[in-house]
N, C-alpha and C. Protein backbone atom coordinates (compact mmCIF):
# COMPACT_ATOMS: atom_id res chain seq x y z
N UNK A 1 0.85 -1.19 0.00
CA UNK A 1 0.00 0.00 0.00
C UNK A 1 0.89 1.24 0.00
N UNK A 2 0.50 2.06 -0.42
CA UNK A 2 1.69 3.24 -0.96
C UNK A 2 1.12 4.65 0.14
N UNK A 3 1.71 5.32 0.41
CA UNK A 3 1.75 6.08 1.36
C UNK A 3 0.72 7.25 0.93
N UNK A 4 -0.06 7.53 2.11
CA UNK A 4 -1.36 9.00 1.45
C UNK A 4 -0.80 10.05 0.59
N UNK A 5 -1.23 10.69 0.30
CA UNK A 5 -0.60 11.66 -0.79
C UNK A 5 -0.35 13.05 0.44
N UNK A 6 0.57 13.82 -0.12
CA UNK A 6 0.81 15.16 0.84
C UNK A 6 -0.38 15.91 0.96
N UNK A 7 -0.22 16.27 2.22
CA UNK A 7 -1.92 17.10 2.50
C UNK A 7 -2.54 16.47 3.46
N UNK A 8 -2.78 15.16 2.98
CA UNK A 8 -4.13 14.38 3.44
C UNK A 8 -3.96 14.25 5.07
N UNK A 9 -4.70 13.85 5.59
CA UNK A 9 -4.20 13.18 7.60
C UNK A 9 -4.38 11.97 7.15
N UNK A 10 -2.99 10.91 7.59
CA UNK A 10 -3.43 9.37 7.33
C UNK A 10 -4.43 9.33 7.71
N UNK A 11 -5.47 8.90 8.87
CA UNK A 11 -6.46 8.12 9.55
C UNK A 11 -7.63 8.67 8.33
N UNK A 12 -7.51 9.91 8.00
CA UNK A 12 -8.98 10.13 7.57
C UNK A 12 -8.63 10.31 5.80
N UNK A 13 -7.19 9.68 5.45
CA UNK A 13 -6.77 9.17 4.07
C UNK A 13 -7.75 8.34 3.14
N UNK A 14 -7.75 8.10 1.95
CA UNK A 14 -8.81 6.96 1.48
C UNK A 14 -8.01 5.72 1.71
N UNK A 15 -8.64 4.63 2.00
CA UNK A 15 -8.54 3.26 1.95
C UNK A 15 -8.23 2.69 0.44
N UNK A 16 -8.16 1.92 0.54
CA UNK A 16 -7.81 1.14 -0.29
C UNK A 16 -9.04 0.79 -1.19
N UNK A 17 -9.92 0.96 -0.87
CA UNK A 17 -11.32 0.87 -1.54
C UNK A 17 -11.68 2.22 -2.01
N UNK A 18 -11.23 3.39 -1.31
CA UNK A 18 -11.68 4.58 -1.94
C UNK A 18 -12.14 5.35 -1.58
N UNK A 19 -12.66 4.51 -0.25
CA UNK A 19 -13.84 5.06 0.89
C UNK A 19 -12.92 5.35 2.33
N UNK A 20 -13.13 6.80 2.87
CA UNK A 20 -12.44 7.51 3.48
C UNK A 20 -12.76 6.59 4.95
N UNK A 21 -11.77 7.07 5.61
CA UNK A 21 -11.48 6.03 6.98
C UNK A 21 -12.51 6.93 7.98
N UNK A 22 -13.03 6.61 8.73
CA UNK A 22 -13.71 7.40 9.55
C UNK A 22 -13.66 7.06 11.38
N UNK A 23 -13.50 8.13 12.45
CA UNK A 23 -12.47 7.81 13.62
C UNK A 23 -13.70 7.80 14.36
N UNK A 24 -14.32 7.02 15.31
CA UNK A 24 -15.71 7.85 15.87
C UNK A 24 -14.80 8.84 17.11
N UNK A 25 -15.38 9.85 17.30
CA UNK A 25 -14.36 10.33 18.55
C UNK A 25 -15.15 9.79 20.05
N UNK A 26 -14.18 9.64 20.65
CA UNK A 26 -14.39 9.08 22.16
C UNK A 26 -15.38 10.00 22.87
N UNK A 27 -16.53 9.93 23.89
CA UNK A 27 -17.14 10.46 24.48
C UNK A 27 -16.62 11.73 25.56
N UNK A 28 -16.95 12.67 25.71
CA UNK A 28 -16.04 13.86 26.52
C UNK A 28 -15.99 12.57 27.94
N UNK A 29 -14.78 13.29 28.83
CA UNK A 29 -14.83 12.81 30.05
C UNK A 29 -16.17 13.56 31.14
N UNK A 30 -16.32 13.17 32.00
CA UNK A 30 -17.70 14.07 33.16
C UNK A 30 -16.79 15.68 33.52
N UNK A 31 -15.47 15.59 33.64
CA UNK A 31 -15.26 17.10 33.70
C UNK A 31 -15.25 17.60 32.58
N UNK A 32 -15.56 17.40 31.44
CA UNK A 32 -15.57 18.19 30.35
C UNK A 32 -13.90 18.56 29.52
N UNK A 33 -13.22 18.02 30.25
CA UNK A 33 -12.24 17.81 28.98
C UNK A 33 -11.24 16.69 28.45
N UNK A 34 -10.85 16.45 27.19
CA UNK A 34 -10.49 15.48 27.09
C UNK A 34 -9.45 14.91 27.40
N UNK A 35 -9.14 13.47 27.36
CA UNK A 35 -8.64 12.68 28.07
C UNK A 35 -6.86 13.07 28.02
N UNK A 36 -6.11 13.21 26.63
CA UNK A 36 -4.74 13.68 26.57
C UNK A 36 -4.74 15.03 26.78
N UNK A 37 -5.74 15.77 27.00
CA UNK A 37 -5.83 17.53 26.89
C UNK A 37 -5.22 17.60 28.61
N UNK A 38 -3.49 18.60 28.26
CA UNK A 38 -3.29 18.55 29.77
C UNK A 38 -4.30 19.85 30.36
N UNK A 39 -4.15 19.42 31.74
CA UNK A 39 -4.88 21.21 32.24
C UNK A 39 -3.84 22.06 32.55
N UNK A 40 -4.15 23.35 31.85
CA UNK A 40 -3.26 24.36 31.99
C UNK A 40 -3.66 25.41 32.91
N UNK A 41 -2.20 26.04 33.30
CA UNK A 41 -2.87 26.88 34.61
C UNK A 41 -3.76 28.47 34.02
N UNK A 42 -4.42 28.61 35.28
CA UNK A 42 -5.35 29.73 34.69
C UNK A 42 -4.96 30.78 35.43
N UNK A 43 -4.00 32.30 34.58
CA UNK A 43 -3.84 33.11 34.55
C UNK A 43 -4.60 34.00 34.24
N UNK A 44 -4.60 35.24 35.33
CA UNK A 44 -5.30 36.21 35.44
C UNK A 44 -5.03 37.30 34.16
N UNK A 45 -5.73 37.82 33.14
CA UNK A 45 -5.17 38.83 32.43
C UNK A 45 -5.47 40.03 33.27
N UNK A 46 -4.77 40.83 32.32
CA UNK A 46 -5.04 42.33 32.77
C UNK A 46 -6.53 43.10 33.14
N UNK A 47 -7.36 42.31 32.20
CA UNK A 47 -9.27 42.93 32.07
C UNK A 47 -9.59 42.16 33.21
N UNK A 48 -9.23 41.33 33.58
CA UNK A 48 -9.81 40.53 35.30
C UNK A 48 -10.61 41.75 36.00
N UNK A 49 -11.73 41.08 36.59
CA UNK A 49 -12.05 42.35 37.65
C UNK A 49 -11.60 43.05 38.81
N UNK A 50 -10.66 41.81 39.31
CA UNK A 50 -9.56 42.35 40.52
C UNK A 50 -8.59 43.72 39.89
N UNK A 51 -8.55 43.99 38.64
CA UNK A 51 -7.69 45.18 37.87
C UNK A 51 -6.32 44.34 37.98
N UNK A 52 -5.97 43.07 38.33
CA UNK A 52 -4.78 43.26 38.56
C UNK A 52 -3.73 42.80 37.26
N UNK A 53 -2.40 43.32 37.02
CA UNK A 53 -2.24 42.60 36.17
C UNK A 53 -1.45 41.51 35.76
N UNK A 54 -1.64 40.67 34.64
CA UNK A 54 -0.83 39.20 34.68
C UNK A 54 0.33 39.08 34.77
N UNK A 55 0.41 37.90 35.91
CA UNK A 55 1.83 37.31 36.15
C UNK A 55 3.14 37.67 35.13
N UNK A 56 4.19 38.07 34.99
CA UNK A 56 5.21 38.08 33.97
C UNK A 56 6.08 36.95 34.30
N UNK A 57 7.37 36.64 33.30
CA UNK A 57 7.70 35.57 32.91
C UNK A 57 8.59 35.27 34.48
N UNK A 58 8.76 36.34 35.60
CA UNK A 58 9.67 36.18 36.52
C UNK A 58 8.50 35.96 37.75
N UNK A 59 7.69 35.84 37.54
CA UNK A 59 6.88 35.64 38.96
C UNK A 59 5.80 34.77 39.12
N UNK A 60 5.30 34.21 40.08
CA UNK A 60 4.21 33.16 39.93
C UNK A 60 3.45 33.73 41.62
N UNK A 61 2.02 32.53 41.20
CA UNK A 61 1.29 32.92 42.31
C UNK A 61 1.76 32.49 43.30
N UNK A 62 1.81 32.68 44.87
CA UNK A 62 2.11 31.74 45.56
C UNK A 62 1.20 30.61 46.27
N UNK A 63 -0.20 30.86 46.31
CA UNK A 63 -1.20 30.14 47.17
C UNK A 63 -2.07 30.51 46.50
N UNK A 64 -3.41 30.02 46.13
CA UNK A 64 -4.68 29.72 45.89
C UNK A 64 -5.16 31.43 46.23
N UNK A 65 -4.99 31.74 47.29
CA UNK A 65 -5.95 33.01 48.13
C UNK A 65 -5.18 33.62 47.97
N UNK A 66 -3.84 34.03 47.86
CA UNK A 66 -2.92 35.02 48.18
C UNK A 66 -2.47 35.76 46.79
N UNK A 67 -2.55 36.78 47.09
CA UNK A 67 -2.65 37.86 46.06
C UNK A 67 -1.03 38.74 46.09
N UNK A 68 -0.23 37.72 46.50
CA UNK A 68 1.41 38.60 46.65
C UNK A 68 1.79 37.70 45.36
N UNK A 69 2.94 38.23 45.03
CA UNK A 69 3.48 37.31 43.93
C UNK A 69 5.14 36.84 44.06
N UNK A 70 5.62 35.69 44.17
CA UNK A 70 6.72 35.65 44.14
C UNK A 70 8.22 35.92 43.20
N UNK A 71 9.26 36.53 43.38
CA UNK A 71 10.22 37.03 42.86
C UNK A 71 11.49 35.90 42.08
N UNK A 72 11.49 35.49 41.30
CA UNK A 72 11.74 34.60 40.63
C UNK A 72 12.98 34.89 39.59
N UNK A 73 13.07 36.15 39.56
CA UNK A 73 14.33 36.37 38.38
C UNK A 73 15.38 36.77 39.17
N UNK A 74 16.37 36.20 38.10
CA UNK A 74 17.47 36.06 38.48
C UNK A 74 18.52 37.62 38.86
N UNK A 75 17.79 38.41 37.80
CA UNK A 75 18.38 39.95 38.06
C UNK A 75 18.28 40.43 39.71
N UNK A 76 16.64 40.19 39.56
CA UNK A 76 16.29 40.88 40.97
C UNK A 76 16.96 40.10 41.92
N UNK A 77 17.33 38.83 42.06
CA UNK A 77 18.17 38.41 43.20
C UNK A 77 19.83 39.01 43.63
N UNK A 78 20.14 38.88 42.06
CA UNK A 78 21.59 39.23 42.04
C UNK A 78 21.84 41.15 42.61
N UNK A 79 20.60 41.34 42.17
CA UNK A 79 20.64 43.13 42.54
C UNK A 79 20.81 43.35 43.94
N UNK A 80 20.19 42.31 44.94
CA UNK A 80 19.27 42.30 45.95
C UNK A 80 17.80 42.83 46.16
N UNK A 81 17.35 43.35 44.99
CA UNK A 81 16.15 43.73 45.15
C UNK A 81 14.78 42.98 45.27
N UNK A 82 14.10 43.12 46.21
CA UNK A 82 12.71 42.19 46.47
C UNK A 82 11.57 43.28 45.85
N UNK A 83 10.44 42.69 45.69
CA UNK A 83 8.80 43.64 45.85
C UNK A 83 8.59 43.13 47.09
N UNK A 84 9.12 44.31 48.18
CA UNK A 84 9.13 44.57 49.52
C UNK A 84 10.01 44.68 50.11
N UNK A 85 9.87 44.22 51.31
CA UNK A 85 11.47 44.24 51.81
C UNK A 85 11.59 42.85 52.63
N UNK A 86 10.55 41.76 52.43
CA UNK A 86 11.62 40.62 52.71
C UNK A 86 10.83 39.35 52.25
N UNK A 87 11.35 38.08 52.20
CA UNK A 87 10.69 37.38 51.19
C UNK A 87 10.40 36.31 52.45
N UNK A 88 8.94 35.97 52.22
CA UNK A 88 7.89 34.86 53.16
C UNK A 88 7.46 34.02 52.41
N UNK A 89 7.78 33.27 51.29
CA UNK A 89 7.84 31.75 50.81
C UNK A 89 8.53 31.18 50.58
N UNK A 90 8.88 29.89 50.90
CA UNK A 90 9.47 28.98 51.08
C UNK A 90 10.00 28.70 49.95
N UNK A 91 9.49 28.85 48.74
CA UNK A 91 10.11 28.91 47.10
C UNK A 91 10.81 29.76 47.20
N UNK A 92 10.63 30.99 47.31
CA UNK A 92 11.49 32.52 46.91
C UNK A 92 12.38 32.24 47.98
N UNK A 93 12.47 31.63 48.89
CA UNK A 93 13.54 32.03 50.12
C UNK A 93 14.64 30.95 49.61
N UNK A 94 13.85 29.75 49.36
CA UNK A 94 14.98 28.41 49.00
C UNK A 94 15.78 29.50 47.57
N UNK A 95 14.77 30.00 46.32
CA UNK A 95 15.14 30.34 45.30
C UNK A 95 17.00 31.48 45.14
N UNK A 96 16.11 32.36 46.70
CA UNK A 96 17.33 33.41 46.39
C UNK A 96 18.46 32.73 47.08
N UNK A 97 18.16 32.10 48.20
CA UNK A 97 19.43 31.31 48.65
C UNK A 97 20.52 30.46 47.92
N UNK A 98 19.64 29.55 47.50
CA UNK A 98 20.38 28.65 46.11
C UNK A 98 20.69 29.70 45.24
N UNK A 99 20.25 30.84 44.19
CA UNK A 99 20.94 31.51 43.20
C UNK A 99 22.60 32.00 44.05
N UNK A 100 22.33 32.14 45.35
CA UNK A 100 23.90 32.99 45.85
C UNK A 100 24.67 32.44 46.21
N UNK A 101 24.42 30.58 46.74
CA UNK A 101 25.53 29.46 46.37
C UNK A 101 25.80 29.19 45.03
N UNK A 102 24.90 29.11 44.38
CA UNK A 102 25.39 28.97 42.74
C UNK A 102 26.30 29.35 42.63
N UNK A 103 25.84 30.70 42.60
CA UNK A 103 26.82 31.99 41.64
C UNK A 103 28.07 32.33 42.27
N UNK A 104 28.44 31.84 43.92
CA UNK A 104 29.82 31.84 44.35
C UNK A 104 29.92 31.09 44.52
N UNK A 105 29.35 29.70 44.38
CA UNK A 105 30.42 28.56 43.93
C UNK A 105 30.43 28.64 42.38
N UNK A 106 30.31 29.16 41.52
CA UNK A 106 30.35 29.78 40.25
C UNK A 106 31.71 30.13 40.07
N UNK A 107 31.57 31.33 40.76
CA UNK A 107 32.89 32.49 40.77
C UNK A 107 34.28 31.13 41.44
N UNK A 108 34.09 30.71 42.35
CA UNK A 108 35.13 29.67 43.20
C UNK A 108 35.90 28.58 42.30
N UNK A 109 34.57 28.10 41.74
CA UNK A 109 34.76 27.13 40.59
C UNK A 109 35.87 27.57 39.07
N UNK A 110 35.16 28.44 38.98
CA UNK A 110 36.03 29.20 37.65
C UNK A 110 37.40 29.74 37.86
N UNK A 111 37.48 30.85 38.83
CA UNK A 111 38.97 30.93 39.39
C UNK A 111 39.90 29.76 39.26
N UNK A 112 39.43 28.36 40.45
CA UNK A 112 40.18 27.47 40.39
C UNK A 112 40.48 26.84 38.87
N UNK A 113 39.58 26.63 38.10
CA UNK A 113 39.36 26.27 36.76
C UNK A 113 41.07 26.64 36.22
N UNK A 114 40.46 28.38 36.21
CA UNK A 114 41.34 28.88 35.03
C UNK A 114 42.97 28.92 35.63
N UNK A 115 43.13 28.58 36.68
CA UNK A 115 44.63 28.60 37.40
C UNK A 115 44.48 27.03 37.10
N UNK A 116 44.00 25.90 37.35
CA UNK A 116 44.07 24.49 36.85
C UNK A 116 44.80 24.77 35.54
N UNK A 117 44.05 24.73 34.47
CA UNK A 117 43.66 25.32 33.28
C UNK A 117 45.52 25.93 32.86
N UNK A 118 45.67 27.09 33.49
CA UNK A 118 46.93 27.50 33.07
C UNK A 118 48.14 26.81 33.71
N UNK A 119 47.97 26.31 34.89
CA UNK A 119 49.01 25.39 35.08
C UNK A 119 49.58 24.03 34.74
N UNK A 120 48.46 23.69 33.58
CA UNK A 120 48.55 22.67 33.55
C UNK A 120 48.38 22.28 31.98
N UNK A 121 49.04 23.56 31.75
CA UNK A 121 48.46 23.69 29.95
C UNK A 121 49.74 22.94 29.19
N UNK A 122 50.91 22.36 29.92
CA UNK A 122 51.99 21.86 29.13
C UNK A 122 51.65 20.41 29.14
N UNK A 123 50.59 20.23 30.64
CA UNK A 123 50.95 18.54 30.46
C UNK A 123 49.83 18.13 29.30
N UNK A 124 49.83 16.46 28.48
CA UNK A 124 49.61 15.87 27.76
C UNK A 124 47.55 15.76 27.92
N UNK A 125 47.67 15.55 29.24
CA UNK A 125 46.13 15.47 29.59
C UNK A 125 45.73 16.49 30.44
N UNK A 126 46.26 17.23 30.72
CA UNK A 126 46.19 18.41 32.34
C UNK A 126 44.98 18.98 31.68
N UNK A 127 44.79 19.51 30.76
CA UNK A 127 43.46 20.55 30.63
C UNK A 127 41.98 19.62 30.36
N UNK A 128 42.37 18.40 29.88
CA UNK A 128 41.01 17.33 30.43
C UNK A 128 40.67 16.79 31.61
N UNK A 129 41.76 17.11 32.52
CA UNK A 129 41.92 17.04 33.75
C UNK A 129 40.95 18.02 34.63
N UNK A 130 41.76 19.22 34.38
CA UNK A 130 41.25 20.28 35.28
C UNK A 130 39.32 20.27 34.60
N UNK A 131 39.38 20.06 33.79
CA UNK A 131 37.65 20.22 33.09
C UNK A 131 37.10 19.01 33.48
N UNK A 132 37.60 18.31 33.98
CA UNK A 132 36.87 16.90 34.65
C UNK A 132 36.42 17.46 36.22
N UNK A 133 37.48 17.85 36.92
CA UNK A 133 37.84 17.94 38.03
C UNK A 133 37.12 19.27 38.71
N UNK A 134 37.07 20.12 37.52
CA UNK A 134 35.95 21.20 37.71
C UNK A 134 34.67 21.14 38.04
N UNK A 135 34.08 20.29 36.89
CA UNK A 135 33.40 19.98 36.57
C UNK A 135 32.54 18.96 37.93
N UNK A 136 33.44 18.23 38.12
CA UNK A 136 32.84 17.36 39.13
C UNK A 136 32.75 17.92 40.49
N UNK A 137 33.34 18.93 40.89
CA UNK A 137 33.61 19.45 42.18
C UNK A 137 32.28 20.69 42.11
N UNK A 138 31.82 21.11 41.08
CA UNK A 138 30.99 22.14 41.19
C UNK A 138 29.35 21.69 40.88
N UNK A 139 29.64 19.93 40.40
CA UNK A 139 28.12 19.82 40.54
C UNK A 139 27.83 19.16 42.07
N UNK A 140 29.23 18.54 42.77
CA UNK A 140 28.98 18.11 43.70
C UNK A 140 29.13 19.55 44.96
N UNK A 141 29.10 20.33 44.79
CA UNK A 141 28.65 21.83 45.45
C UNK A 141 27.31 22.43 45.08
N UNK A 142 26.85 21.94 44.14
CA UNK A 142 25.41 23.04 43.90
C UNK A 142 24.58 22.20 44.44
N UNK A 143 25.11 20.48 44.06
CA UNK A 143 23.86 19.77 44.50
C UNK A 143 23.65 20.10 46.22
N UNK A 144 24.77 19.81 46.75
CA UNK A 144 24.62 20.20 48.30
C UNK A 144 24.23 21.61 48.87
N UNK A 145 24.05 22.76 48.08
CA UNK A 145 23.56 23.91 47.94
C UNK A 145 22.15 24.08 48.08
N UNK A 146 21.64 22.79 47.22
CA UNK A 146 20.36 22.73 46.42
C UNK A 146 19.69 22.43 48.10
N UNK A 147 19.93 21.39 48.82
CA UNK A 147 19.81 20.59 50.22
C UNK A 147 19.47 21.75 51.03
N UNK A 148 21.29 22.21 51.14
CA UNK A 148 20.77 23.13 52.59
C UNK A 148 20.43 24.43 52.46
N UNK A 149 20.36 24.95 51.49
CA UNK A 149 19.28 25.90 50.77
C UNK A 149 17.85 25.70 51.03
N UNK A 150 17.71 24.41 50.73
CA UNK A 150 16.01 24.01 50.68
C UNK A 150 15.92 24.16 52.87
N UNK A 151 16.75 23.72 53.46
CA UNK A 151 16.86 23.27 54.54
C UNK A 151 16.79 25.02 55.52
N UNK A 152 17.57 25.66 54.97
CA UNK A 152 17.15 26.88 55.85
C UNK A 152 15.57 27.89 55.45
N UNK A 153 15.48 27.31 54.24
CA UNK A 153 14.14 28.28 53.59
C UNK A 153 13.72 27.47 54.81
N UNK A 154 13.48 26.24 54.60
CA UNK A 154 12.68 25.13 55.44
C UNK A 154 12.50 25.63 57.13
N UNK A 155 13.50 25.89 57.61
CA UNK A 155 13.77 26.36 58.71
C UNK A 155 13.03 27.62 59.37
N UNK A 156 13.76 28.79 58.22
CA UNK A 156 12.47 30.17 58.14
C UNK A 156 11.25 29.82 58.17
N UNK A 157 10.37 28.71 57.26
CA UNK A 157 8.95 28.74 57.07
C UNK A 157 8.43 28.47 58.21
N UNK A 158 9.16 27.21 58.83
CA UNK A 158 8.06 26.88 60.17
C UNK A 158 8.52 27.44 61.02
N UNK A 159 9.62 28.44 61.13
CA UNK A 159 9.30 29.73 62.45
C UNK A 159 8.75 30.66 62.10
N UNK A 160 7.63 30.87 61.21
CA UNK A 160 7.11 32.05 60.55
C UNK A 160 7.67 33.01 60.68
N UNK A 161 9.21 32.86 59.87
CA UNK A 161 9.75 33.98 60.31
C UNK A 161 9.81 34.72 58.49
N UNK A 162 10.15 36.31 58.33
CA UNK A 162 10.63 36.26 57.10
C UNK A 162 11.87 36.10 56.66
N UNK A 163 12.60 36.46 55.54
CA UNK A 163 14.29 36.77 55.14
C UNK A 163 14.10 37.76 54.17
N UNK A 164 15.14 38.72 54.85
CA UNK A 164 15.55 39.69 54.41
C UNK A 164 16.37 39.18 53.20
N UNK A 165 16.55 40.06 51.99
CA UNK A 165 17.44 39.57 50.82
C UNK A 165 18.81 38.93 51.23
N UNK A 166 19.12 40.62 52.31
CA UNK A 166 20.86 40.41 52.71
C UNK A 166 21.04 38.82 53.75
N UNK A 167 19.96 38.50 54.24
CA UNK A 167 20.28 37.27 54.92
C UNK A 167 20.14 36.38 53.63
N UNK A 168 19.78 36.24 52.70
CA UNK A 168 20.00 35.33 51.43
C UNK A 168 21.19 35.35 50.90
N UNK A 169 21.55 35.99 50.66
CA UNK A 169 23.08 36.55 50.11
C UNK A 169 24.23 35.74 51.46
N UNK A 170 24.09 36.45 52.64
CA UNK A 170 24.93 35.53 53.49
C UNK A 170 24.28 34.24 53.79
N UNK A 171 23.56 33.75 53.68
CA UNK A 171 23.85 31.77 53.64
C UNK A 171 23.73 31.52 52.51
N UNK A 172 23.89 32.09 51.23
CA UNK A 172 24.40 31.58 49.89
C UNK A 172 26.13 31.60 49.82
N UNK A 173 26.16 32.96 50.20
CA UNK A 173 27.98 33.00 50.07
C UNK A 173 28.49 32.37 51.27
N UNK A 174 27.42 32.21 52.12
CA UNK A 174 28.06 31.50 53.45
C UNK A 174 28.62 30.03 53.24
N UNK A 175 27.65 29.36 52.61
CA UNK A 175 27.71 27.92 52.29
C UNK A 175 28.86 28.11 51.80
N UNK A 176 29.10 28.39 50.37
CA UNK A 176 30.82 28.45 49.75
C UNK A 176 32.06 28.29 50.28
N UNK A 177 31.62 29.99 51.25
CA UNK A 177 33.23 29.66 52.54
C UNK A 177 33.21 28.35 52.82
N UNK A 178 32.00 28.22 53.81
CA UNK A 178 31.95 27.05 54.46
C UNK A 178 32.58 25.74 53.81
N UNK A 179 32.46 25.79 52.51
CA UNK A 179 32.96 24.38 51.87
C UNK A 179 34.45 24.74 51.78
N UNK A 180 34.62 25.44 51.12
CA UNK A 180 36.09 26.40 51.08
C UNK A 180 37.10 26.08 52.48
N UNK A 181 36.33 26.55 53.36
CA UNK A 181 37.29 26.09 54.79
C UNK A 181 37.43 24.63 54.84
N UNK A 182 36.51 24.18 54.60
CA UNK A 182 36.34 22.48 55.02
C UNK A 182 37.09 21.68 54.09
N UNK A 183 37.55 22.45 53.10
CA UNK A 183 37.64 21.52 51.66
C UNK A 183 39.45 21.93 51.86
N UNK A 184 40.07 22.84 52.07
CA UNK A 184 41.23 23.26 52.74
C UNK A 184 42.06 22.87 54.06
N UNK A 185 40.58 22.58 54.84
CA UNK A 185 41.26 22.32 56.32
C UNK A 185 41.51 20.64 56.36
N UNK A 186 42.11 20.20 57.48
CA UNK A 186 42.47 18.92 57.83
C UNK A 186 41.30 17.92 58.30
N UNK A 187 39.58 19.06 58.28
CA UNK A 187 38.70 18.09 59.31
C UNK A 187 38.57 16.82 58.41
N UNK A 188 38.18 17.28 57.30
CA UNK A 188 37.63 15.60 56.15
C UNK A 188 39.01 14.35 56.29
N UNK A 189 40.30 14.77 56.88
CA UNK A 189 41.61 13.89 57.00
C UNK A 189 41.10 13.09 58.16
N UNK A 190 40.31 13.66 59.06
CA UNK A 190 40.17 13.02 60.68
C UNK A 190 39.08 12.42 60.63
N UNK A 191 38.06 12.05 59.32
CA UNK A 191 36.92 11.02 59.20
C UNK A 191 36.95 10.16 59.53
């Protein structure tokens, strides 16, 4: 059998007889939509009657009832700037924390890199070396970032307490030192 001609949709192609294929479609589901149709979230536009206007690509709702919106881009973290002056969800708090271990184990990572990198630019394998060695040392820092990041947001939420940006910034760059000392000092020798 030779393939439908361009244009056509196979299923509803002619047969082999001539006579077009016909699909019955499946019955709606009781909520009214269909079965592969995912549900998508429902954003407020601008004409809403609350006046308010829609979410942009850096912020999301935080709760069902709550009408604050959380701070999500990466600028506004790195600036220190919040919408307010201190951040009370457990997303935005884990969020800005983790962006400020990232980004100085970022900066930590790369330094060491590019001194690897140049010292090691005569030997035969040294620069697949240092890009291995980089490489592996900075995913095994973000992932543990990712932890106790989640672990102090965690901490803030159930003391209903808030965080200030600048306390984000110090237990992001805090964590770093922290590995920095540990990763330098003799304690990991005395395991």
């Amino acid at each position: 059998m030779s393939p439908p001609p361009r244009g056509d949709h196979p299923i509803r192609a002619a047969s082999a007889h001539g006579t077009p294929l016909r699909v019955r479609p499946r019955p709606p589901l009781p909520s009214g939509r269909r079965q592969n149709q995912p549900r998508l979230p429902e954003w407020r536009h601008s004409s809403d009657s609350t006046g308010q206007a829609a979410p942009t690509a850096g912020t999301m709702k935080a709760e069902v009832g709550d009408n604050s919106m959380i701070n999500l881009s990466v600028q506004q973290v790195l600036s220190l700037w919040a919408h307010g002056t201190s951040l009370r969800h457990l997303t935005e708090m884990w969020y800005w924390v983790f962006l400020w271990a990232l980004f100085s184990s970022l900066f930590v990572h790369g330094a060491a890199g590019v001194l690897m990198f140049v010292m090691l630019q005569r030997h035969r394998q040294g620069r697949v070396i240092s890009v291995i060695v980089v490489s592996v040392g900075f995913l095994g820092s973000v992932t543990g970032a990712m932890i106790t990041s989640a672990a102090v947001a965690g901490i803030y939420r159930v003391a209903g307490k808030s965080m200030a940006p600048l306390e984000a910034l110090v237990f992001g760059v805090g964590q770093t030192v922290l590995t920095l000392i540990i990763s330098f000092s003799r304690i990991l020798a005395t395991l």
